[in-house]
C-alpha atoms as a PDB file:
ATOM      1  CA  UNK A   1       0.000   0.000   0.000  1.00  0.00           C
ATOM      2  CA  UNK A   2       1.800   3.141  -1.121  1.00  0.00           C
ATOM      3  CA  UNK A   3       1.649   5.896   0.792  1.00  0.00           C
ATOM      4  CA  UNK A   4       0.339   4.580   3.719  1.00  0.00           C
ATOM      5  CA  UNK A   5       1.363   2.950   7.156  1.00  0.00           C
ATOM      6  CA  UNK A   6       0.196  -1.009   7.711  1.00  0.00           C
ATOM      7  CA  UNK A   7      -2.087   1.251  10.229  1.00  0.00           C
ATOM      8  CA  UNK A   8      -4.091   2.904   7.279  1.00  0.00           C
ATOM      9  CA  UNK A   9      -2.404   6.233   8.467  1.00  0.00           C
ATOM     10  CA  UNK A  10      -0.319   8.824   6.352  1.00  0.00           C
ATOM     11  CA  UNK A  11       3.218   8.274   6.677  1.00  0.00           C
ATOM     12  CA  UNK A  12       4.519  11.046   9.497  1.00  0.00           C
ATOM     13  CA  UNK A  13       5.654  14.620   8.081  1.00  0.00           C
ATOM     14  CA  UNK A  14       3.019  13.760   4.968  1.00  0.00           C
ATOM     15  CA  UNK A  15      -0.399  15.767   4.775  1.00  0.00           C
ATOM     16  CA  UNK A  16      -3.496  13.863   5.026  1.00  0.00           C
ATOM     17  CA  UNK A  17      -5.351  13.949   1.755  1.00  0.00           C
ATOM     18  CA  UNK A  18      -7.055  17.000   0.792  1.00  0.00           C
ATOM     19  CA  UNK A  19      -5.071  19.483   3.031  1.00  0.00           C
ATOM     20  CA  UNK A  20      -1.979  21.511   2.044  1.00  0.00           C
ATOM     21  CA  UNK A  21       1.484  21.246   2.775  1.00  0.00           C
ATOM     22  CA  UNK A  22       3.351  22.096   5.816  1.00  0.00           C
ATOM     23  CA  UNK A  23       3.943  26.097   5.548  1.00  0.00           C
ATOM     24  CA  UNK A  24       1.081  26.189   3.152  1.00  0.00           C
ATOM     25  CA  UNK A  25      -2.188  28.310   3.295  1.00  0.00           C
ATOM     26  CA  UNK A  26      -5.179  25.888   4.034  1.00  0.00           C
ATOM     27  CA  UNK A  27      -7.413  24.502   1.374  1.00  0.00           C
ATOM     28  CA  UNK A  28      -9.711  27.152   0.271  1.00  0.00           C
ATOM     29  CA  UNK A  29      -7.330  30.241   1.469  1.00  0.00           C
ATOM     30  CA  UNK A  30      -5.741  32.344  -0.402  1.00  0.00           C
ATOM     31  CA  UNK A  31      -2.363  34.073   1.051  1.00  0.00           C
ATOM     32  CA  UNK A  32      -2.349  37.296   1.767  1.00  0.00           C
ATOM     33  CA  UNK A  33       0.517  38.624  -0.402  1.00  0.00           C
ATOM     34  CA  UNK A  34      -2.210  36.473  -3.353  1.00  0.00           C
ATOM     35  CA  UNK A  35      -5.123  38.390  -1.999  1.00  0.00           C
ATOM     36  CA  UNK A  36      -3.355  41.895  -2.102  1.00  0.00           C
ATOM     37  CA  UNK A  37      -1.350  40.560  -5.561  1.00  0.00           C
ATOM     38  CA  UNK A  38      -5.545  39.711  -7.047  1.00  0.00           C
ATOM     39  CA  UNK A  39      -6.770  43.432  -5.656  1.00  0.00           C
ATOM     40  CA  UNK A  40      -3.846  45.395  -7.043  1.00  0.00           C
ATOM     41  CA  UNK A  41      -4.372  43.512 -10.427  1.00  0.00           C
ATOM     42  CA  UNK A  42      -8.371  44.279 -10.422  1.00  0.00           C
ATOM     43  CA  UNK A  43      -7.537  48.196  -9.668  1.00  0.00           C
ATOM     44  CA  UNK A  44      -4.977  48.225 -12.726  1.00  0.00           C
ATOM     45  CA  UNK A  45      -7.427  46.678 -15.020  1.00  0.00           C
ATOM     46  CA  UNK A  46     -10.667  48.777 -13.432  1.00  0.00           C
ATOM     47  CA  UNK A  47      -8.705  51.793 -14.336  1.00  0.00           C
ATOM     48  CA  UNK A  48      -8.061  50.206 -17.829  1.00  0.00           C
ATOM     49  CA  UNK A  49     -11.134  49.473 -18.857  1.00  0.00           C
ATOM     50  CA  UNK A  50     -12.772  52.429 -17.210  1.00  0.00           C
ATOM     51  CA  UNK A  51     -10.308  55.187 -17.413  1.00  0.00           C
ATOM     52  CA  UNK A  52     -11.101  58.238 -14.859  1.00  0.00           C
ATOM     53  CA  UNK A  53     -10.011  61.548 -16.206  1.00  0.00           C
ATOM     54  CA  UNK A  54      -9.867  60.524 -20.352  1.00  0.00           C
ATOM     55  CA  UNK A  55     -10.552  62.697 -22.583  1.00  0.00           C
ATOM     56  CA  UNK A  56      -9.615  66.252 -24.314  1.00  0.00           C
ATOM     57  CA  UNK A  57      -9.176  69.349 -22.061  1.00  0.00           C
ATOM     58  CA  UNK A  58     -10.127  72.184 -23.960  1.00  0.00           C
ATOM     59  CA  UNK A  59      -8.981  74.871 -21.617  1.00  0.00           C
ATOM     60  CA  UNK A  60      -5.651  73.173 -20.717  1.00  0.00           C
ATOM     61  CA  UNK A  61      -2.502  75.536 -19.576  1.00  0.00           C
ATOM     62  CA  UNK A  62      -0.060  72.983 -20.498  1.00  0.00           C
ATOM     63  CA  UNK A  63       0.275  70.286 -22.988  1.00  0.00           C
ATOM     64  CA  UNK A  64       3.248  67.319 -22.925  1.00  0.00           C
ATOM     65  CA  UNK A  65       2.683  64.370 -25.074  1.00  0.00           C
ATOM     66  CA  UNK A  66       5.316  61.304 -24.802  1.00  0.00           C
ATOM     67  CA  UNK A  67       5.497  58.168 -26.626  1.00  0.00           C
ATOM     68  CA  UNK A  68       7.367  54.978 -25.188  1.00  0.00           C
ATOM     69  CA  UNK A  69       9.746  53.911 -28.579  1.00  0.00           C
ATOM     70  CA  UNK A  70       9.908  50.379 -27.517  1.00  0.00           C
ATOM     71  CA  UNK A  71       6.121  49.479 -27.291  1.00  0.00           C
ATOM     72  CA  UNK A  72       4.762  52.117 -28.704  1.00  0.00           C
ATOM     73  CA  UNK A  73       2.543  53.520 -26.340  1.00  0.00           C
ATOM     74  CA  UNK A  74       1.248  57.086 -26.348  1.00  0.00           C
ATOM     75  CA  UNK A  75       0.531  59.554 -23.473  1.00  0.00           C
ATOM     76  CA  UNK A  76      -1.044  63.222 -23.695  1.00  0.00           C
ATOM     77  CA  UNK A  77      -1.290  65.316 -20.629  1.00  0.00           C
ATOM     78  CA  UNK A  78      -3.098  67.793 -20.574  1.00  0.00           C
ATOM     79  CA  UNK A  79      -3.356  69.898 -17.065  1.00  0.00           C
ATOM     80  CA  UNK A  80      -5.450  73.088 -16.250  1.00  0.00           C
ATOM     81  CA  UNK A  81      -4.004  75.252 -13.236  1.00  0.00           C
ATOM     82  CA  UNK A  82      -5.795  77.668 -11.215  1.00  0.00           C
ATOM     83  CA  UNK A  83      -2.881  79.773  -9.734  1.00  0.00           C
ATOM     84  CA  UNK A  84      -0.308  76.854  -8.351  1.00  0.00           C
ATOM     85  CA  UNK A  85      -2.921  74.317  -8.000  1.00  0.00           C
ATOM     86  CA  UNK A  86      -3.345  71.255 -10.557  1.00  0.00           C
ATOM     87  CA  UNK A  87      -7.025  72.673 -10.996  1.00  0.00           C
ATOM     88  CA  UNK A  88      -8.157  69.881 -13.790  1.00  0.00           C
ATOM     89  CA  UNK A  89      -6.105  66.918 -15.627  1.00  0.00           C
ATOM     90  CA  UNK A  90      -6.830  64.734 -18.292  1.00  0.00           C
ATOM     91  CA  UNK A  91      -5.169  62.335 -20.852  1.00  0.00           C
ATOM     92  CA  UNK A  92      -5.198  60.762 -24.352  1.00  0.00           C
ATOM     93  CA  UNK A  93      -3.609  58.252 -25.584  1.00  0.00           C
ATOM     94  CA  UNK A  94      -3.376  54.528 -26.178  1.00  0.00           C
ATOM     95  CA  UNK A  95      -1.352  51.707 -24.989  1.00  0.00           C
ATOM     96  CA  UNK A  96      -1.175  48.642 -22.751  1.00  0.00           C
ATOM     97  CA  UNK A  97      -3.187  48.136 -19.510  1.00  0.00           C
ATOM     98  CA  UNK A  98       0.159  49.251 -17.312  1.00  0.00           C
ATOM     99  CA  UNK A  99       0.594  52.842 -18.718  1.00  0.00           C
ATOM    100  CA  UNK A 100      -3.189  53.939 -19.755  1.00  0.00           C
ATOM    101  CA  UNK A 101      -4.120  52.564 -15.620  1.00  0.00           C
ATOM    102  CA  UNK A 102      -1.217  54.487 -14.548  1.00  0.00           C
ATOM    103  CA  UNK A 103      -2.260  57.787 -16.521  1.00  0.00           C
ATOM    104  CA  UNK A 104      -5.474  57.253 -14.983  1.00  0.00           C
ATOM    105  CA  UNK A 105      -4.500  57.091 -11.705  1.00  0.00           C
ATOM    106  CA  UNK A 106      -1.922  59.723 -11.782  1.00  0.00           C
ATOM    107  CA  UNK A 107      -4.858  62.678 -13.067  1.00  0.00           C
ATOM    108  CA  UNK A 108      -6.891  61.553 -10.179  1.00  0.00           C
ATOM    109  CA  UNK A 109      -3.927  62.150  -7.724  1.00  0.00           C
ATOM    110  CA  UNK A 110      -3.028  65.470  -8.752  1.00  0.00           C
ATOM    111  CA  UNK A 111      -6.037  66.983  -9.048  1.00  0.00           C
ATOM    112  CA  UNK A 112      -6.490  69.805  -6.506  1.00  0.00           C
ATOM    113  CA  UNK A 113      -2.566  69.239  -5.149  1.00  0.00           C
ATOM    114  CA  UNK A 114      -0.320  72.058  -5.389  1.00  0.00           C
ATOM    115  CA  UNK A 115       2.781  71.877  -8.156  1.00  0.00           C
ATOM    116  CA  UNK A 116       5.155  70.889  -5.111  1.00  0.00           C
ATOM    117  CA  UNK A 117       2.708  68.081  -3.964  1.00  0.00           C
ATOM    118  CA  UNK A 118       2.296  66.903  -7.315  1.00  0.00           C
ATOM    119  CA  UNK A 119       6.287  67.026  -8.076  1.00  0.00           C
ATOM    120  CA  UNK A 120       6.699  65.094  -4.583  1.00  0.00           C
ATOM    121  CA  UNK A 121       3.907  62.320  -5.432  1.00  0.00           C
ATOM    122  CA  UNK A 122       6.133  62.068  -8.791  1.00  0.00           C
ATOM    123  CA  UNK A 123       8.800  61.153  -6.807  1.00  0.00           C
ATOM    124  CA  UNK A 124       7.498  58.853  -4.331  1.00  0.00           C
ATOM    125  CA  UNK A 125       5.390  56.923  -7.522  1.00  0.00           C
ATOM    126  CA  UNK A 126       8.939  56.976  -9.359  1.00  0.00           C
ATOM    127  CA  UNK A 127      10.486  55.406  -6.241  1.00  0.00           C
ATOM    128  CA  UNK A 128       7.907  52.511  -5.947  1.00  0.00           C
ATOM    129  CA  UNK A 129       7.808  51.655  -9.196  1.00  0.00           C
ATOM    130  CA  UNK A 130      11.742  51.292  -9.195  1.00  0.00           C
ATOM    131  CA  UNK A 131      11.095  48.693  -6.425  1.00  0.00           C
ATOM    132  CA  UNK A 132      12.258  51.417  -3.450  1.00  0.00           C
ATOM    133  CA  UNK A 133      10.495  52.363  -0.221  1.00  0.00           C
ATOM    134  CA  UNK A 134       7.742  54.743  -0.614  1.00  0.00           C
ATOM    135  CA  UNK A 135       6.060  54.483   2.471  1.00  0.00           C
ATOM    136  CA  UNK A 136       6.951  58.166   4.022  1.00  0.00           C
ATOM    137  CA  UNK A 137       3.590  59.373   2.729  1.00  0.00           C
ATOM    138  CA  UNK A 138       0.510  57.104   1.572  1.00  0.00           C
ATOM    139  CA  UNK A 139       0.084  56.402  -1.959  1.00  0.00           C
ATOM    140  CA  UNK A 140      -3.529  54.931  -1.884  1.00  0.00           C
ATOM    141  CA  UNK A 141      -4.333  53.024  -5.169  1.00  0.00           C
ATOM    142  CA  UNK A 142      -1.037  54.198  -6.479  1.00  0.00           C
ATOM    143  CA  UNK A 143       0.303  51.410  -4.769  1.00  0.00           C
ATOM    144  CA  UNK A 144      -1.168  48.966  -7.021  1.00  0.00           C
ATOM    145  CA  UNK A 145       2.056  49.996  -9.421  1.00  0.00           C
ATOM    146  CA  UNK A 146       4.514  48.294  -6.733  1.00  0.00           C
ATOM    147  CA  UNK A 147       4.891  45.113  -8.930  1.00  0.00           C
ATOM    148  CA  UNK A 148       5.678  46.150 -12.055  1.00  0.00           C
ATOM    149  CA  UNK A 149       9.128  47.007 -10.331  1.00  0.00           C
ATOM    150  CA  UNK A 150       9.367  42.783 -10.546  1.00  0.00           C
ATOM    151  CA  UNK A 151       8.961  43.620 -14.410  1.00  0.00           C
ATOM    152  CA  UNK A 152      11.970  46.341 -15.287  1.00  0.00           C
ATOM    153  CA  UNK A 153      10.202  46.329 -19.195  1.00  0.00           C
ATOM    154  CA  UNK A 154       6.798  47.732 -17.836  1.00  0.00           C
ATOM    155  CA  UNK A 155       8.565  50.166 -15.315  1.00  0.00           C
ATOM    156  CA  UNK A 156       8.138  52.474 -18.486  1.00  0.00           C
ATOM    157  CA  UNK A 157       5.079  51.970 -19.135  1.00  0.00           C
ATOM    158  CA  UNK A 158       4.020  52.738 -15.809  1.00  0.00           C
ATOM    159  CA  UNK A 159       6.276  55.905 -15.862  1.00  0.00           C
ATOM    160  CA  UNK A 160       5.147  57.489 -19.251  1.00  0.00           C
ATOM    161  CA  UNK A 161       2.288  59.557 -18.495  1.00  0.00           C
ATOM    162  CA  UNK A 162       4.302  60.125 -15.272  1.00  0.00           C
ATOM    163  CA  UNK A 163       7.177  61.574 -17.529  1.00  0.00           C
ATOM    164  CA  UNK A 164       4.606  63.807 -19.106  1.00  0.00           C
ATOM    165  CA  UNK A 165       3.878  65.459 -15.514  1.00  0.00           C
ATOM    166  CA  UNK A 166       7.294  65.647 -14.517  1.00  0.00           C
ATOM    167  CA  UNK A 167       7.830  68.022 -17.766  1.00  0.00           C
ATOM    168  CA  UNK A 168       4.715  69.765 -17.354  1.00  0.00           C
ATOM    169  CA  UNK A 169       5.887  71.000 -13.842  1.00  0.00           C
ATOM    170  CA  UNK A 170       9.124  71.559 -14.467  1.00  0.00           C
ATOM    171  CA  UNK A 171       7.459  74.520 -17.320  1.00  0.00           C
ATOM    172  CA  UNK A 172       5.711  75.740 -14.432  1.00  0.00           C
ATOM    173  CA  UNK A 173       8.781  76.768 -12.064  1.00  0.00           C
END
């Protein structure tokens, strides 16, 4: 009888059937670092398919459009300010899930900061995506982007419309 004793009983250090390894999550649990992995996947692809802040801004103070060479995806910024304050900004463009999410996410967490809180969210995003601590100030959804650091060809992609910010507030010094 492989696999069990002359007893009827799993060998010792084996699992009985149906449960999971030693070290393992139970049957029918998902890990934690799975469960946050499956919710920062769902907020990249809800911002894909349903893309806050898309669209032409008529008005617009500042324009930057940047296109990533290797992939081919394509970014326009387009950002309204009322005095220092990103008052409105919206994007065009097209491209994979990774940079049209990220342009998504970025005009929803500039809108209403100041040009030094936006240029200090650049950095922190810019540090997490590059796989380094950015846990001085809270990133909310943003943090969905910590993965693609595992991925150094989508780091781009999550940095383009990100690129197109950085220039836009470096015109407004």
């Amino acid at each position: 009888m492989s696999g069990s004793t002359s007893s009827g009983k799993a060998p010792p250090g084996s699992a009985p059937p149906g449960s999971a390894p030693p070290g393992s999550a139970p049957t029918g649990h998902v890990a934690p670092d799975a469960q946050l992995s499956a919710l920062y996947q769902e907020i990249i692809l809800d911002h894909y398919r349903r893309p806050r802040n898309k669209g032409l801004l008529e008005a617009a103070d500042e324009r930057v459009q940047i296109r990533n060479p290797l992939c081919g995806d394509e970014v326009e910024l387009a950002v309204k300010f009322d005095g220092d304050t990103v008052a409105d900004a919206r994007f065009t463009g097209k491209g994979c899930s990774i940079s049209q999410a990220s342009a998504s996410m970025m005009t929803q967490a500039v809108k209403g900061k100041s040009r030094e809180e936006a240029a200090a969210l650049f950095q922190q995003f810019h540090k997490l995506v590059h796989g380094e601590s950015a846990a001085e100030k809270p990133l909310g959804e943003l943090r969905a982007m910590a993965g693609v650091s595992r991925f150094p060809a989508r780091m781009r992609c999550a940095l383009l419309a990100w690129g197109a910010l950085h220039e836009v507030l470096g015109r407004r010094k």
